[in-house]
N, C-alpha and C. Protein backbone atom coordinates (compact mmCIF):
# COMPACT_ATOMS: atom_id res chain seq x y z
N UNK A 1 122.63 95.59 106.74
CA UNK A 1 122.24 94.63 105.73
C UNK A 1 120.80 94.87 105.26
N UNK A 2 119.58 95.16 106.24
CA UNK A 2 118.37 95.59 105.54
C UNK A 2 118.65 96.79 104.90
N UNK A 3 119.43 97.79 105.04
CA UNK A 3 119.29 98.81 104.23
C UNK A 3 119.70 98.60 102.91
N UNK A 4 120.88 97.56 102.83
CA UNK A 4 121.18 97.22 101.26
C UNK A 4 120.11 96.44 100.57
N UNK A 5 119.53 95.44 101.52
CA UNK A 5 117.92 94.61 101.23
C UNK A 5 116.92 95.78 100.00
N UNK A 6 116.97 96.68 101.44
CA UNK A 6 115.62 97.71 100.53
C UNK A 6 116.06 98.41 99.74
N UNK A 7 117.47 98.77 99.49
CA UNK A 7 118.10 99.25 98.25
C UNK A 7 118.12 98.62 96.96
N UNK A 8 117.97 97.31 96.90
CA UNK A 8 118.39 96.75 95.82
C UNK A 8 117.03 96.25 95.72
N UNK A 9 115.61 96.06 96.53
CA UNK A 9 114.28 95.69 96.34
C UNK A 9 113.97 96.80 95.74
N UNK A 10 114.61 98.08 95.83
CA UNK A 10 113.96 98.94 95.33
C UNK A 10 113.86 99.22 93.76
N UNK A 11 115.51 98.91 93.74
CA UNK A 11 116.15 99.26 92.11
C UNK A 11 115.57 97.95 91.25
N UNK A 12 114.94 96.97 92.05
CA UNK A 12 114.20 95.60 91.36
C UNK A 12 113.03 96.37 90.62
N UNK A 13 112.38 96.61 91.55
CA UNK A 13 111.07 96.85 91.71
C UNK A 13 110.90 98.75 90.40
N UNK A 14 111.72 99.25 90.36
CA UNK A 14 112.26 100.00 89.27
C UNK A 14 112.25 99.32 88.02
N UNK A 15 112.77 98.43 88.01
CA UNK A 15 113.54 97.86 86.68
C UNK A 15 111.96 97.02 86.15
N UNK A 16 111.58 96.54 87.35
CA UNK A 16 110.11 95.93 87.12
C UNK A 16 109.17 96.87 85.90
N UNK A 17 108.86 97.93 86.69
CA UNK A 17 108.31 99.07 86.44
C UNK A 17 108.67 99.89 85.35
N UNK A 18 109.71 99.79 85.20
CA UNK A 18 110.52 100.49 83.75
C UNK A 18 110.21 99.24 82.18
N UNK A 19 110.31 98.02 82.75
CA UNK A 19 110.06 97.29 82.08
C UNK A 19 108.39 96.95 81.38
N UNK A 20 107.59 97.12 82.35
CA UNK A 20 106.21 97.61 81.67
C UNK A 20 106.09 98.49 81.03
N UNK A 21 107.00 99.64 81.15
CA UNK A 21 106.54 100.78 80.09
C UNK A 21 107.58 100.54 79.06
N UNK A 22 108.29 99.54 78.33
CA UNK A 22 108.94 99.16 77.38
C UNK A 22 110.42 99.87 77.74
N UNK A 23 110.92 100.83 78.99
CA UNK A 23 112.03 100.85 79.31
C UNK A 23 112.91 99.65 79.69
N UNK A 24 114.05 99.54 78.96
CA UNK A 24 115.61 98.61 79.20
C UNK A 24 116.04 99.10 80.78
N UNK A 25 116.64 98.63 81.00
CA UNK A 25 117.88 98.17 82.02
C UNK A 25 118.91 97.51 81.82
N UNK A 26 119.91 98.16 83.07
CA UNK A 26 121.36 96.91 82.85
C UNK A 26 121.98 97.05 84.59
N UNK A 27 122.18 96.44 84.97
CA UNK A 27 122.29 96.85 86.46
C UNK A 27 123.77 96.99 86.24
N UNK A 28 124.38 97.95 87.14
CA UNK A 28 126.15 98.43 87.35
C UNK A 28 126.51 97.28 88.57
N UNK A 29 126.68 96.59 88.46
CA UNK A 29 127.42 95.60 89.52
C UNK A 29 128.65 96.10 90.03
N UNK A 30 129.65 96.77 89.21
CA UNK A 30 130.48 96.94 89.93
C UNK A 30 130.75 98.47 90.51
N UNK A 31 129.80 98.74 91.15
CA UNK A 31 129.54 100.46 91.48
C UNK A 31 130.26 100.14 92.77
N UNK A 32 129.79 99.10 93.43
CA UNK A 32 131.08 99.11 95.05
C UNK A 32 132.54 98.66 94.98
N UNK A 33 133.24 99.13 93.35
CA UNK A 33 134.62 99.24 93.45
C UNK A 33 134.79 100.54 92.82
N UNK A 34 136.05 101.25 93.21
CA UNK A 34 136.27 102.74 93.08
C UNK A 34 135.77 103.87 94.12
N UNK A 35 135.66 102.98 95.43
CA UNK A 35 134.48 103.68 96.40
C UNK A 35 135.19 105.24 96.68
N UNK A 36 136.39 105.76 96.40
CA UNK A 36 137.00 106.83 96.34
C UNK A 36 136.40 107.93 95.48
N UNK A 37 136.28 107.31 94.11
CA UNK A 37 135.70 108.08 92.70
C UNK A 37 134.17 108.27 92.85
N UNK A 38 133.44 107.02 93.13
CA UNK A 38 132.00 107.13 93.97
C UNK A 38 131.46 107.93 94.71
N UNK A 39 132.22 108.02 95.82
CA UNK A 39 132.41 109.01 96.97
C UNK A 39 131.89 110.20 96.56
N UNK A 40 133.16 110.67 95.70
CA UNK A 40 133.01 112.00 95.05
C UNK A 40 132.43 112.12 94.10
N UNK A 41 132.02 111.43 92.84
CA UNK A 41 130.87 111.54 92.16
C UNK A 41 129.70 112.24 92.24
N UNK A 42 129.03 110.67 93.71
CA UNK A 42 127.95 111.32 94.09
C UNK A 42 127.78 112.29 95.34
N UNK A 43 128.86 112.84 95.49
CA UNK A 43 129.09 113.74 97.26
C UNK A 43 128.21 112.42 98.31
N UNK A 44 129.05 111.25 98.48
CA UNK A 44 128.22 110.65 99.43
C UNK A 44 128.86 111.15 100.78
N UNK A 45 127.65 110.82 101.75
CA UNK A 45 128.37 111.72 103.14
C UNK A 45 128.84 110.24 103.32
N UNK A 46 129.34 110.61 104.81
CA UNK A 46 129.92 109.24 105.42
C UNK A 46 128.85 108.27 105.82
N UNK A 47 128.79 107.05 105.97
CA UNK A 47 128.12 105.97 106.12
C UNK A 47 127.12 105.79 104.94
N UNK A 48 127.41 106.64 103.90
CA UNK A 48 126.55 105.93 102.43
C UNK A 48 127.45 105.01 101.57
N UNK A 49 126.53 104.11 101.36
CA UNK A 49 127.08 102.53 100.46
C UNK A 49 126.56 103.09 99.20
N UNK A 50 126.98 102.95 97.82
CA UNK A 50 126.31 102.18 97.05
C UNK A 50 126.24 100.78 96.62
N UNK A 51 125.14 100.51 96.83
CA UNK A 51 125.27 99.18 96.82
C UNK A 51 124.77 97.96 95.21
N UNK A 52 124.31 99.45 94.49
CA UNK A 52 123.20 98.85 93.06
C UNK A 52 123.36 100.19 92.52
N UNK A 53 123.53 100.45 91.07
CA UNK A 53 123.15 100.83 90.57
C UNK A 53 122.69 100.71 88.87
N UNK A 54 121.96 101.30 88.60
CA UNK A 54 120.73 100.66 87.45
C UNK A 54 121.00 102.03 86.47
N UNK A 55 120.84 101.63 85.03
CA UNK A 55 120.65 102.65 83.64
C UNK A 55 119.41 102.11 83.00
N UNK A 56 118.93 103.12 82.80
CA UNK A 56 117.78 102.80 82.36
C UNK A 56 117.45 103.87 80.86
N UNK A 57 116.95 103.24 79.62
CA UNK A 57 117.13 103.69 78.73
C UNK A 57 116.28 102.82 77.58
N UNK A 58 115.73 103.05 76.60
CA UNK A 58 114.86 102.42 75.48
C UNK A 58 116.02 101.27 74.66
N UNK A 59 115.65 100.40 74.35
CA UNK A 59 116.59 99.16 73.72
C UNK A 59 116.35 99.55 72.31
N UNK A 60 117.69 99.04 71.66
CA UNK A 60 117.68 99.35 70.09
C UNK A 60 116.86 98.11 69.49
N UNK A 61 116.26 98.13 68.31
CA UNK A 61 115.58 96.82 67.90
C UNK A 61 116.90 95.83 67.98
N UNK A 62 118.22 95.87 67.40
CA UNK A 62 119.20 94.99 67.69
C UNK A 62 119.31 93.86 69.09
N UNK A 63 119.07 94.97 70.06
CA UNK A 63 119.07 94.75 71.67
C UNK A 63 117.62 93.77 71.46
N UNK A 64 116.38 94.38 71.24
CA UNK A 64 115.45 93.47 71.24
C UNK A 64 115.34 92.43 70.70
N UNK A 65 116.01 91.77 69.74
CA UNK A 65 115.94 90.46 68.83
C UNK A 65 117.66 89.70 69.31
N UNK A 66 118.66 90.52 70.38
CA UNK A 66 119.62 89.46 70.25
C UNK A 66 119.27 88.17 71.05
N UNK A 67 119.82 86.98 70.94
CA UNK A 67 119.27 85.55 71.80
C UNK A 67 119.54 85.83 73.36
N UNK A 68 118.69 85.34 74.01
CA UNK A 68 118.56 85.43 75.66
C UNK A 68 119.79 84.50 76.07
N UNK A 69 120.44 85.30 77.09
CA UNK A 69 121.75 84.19 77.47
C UNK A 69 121.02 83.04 78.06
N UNK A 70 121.41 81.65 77.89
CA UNK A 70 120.72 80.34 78.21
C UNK A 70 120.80 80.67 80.15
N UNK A 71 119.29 80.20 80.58
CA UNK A 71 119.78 80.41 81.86
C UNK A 71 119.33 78.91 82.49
N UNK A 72 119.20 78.62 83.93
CA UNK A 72 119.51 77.24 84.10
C UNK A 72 117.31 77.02 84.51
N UNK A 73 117.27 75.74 84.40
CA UNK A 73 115.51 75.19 84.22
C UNK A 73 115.52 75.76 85.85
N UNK A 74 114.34 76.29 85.55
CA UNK A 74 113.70 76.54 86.80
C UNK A 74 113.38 75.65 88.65
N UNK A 75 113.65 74.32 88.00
CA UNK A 75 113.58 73.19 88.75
C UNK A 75 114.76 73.08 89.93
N UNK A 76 115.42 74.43 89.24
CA UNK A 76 117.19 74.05 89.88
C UNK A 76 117.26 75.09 90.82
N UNK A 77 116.20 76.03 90.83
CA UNK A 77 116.77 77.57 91.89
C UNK A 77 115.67 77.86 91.87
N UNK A 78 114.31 77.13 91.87
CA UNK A 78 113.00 77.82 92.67
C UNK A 78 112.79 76.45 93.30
N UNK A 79 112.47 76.61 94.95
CA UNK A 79 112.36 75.55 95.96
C UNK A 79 110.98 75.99 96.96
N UNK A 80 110.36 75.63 97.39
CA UNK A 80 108.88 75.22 97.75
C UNK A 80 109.27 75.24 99.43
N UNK A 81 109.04 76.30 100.19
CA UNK A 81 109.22 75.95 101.68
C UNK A 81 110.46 75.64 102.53
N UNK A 82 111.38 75.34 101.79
CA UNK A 82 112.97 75.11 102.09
C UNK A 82 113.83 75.25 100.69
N UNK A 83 115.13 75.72 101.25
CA UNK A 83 115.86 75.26 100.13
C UNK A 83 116.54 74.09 100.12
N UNK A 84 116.76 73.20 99.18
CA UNK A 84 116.93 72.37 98.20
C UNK A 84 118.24 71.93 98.31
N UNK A 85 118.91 71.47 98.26
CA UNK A 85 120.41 70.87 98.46
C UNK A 85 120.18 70.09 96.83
N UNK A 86 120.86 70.79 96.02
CA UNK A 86 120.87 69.68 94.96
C UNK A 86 122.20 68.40 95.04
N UNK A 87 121.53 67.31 94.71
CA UNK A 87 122.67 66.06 94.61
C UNK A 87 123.31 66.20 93.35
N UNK A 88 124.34 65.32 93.28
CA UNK A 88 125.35 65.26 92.18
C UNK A 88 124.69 64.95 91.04
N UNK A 89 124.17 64.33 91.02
CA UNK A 89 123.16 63.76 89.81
C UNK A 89 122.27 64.89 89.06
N UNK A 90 121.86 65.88 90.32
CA UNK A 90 120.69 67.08 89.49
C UNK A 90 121.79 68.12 89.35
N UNK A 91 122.88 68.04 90.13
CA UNK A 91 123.64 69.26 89.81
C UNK A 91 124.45 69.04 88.55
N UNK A 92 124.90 67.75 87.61
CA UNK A 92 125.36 67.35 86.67
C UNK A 92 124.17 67.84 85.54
N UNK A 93 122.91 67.39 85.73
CA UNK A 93 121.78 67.64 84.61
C UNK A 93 121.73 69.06 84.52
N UNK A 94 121.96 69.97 85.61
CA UNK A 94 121.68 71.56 85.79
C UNK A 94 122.37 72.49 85.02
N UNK A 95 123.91 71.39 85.13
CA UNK A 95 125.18 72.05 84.24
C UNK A 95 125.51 71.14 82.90
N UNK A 96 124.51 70.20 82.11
CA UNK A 96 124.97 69.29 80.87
C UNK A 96 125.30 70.49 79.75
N UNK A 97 124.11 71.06 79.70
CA UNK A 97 124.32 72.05 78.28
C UNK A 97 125.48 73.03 78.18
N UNK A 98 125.76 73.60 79.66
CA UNK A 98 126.92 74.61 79.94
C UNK A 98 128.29 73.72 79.72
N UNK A 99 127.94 73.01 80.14
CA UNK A 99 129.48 71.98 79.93
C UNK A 99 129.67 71.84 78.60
N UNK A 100 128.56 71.23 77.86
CA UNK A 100 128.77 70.59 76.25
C UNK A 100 129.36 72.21 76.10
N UNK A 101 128.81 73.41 76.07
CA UNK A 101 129.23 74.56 75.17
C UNK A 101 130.55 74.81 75.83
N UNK A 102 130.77 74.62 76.96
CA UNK A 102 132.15 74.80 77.64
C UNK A 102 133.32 74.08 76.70
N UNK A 103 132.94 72.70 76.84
CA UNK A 103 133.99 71.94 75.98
C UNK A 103 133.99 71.82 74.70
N UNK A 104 132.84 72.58 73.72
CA UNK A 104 132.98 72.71 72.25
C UNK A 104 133.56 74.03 72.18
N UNK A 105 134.30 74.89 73.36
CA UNK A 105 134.32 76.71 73.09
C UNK A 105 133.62 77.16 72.93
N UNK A 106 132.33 77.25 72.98
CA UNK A 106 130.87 78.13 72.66
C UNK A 106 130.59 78.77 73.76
N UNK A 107 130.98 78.25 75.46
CA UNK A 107 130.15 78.99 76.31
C UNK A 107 130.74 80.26 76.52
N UNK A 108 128.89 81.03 75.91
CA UNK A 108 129.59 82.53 76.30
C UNK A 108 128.44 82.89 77.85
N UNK A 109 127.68 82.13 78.72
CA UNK A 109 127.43 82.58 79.28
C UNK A 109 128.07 83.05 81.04
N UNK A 110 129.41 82.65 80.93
CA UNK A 110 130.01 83.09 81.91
C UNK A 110 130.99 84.30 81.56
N UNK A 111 130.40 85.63 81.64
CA UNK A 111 130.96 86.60 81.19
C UNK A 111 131.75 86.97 79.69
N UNK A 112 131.11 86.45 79.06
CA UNK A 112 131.71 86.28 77.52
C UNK A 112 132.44 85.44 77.64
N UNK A 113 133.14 84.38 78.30
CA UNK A 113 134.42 83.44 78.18
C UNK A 113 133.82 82.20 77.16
N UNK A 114 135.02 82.15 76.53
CA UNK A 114 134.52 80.67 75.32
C UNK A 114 135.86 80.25 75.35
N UNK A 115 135.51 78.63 75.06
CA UNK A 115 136.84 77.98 75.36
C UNK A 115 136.99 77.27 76.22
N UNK A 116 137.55 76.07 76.19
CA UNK A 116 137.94 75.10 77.09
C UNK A 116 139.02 75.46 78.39
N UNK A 117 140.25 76.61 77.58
CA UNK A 117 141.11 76.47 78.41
C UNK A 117 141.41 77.85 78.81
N UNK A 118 140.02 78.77 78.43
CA UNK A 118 140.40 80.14 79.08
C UNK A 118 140.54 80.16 80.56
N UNK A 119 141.09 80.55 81.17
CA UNK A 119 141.72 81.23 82.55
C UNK A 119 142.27 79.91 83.07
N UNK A 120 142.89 79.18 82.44
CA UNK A 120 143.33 77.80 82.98
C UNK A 120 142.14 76.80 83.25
N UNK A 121 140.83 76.89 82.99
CA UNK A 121 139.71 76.29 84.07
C UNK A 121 139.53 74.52 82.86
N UNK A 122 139.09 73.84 83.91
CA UNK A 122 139.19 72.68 83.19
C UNK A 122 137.69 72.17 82.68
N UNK A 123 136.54 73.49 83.58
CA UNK A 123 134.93 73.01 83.41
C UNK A 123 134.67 74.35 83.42
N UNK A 124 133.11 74.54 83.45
CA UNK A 124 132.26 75.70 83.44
C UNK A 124 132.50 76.34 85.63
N UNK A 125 132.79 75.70 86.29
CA UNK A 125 132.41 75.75 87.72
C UNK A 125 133.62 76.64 87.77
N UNK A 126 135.24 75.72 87.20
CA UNK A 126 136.21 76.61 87.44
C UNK A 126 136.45 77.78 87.23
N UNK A 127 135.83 77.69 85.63
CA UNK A 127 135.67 79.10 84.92
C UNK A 127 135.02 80.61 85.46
N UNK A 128 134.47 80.17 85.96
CA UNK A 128 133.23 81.23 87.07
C UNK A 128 134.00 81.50 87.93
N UNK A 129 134.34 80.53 89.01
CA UNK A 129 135.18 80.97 90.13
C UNK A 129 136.41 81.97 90.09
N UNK A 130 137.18 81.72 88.60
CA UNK A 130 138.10 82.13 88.45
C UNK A 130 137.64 83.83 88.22
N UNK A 131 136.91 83.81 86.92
CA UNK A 131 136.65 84.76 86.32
C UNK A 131 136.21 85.56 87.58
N UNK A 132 135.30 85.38 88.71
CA UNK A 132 134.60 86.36 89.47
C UNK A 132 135.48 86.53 90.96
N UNK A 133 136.58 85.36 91.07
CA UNK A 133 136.72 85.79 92.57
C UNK A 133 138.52 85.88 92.70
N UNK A 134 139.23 85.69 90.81
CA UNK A 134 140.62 85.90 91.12
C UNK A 134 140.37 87.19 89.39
N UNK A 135 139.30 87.54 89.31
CA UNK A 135 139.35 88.85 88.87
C UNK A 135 139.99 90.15 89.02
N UNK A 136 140.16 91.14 88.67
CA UNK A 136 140.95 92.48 88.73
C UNK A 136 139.60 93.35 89.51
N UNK A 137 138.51 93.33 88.66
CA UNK A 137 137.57 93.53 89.57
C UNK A 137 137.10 93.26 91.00
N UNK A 138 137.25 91.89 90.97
CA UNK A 138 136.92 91.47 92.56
C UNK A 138 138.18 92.03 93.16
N UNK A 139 139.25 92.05 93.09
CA UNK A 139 140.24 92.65 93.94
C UNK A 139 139.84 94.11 94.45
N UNK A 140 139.59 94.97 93.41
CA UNK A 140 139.53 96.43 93.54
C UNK A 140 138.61 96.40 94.51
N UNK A 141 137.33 95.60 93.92
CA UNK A 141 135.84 95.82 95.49
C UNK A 141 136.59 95.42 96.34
N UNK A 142 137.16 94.41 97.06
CA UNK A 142 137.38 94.45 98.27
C UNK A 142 138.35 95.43 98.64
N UNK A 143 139.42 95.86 98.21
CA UNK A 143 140.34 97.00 98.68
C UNK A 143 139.26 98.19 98.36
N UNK A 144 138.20 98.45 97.94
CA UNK A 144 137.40 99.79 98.24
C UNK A 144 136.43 99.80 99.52
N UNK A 145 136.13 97.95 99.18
CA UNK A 145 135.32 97.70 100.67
C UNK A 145 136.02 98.44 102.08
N UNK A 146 137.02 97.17 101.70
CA UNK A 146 138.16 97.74 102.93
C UNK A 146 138.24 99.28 103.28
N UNK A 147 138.21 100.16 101.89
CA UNK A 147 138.48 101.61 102.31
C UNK A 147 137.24 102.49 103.09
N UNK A 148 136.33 101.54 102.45
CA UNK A 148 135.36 102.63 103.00
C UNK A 148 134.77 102.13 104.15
N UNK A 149 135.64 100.89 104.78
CA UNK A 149 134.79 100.57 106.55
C UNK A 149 136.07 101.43 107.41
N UNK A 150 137.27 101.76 106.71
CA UNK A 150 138.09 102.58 107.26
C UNK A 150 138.20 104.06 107.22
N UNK A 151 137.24 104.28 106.49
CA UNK A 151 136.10 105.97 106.67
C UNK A 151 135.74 106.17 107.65
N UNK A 152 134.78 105.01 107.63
CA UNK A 152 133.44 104.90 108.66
C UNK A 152 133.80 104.60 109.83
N UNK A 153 135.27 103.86 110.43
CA UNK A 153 135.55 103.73 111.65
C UNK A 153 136.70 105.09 111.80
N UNK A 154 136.75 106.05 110.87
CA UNK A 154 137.53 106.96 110.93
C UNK A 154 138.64 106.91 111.58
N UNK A 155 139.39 105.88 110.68
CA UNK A 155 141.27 105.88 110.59
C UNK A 155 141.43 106.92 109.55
């Protein structure tokens, strides 16, 4: 687990750095599914993860002027000495705007989805869950997960 720590502090701390010199980024999230094609890609020996990987490349002026996806007030996910248990009340204010765009079809910040009744979901919470953990994607990572701890224990 620290080695994925300093892997992904690293590719931060990159993107940091790329970003002062007016270099873009986009991080590959899903580089730990296909761990077969990966494998061989990058000739990983045995016991290499990828765990992050990052493109890095100059933004078109388009890219520079499109609107920032809305993200949530700072009040809600930076905490002072402990973390924070939000109550129903701050977790309702955290999610008002995502909801209103949820239920007018506008919210595109959960993976492009707009619409009230895409993936069956009845709110913004369902919508997420659905989209990220009964995905085609999330399936594949874990059956690559699976494959590649069955490398490493060499079945």
């Amino acid at each position: 687990m620290i080695a994925c720590c300093d892997a992904l502090i690293a590719a931060h701390t990159a993107v940091i750095a790329a970003e002062a010199l007016g270099i873009g980024s986009c991080y590959i999230g899903d580089i730990m599914e296909n761990y077969e094609v990966h494998r061989d890609l990058f000739e990983l020996p045995v016991y290499a993860m990828p765990v992050c990987l990052v493109c890095f490349g100059y933004p078109t002026k388009q890219q520079e002027e499109r609107p920032q996806t809305p993200r949530f007030d700072q009040k809600f996910i930076v905490f002072t000495n402990r973390y924070w248990r939000l109550g129903k009340s701050e977790l309702a204010e955290m999610f008002r705007d995502r909801e209103a765009r949820f239920a007018a079809g506008q919210d595109h910040s959960v993976h492009g989805a707009a619409g009230g009744s895409a993936a069956g979901a009845v709110n913004v919470a369902q919508l997420a869950y659905t989209r990220k953990f009964n995905a085609d994607f999330s399936k594949e990572m874990s059956r690559s997960v699976r494959a590649m701890l069955r490398v490493w224990k060499g079945e």
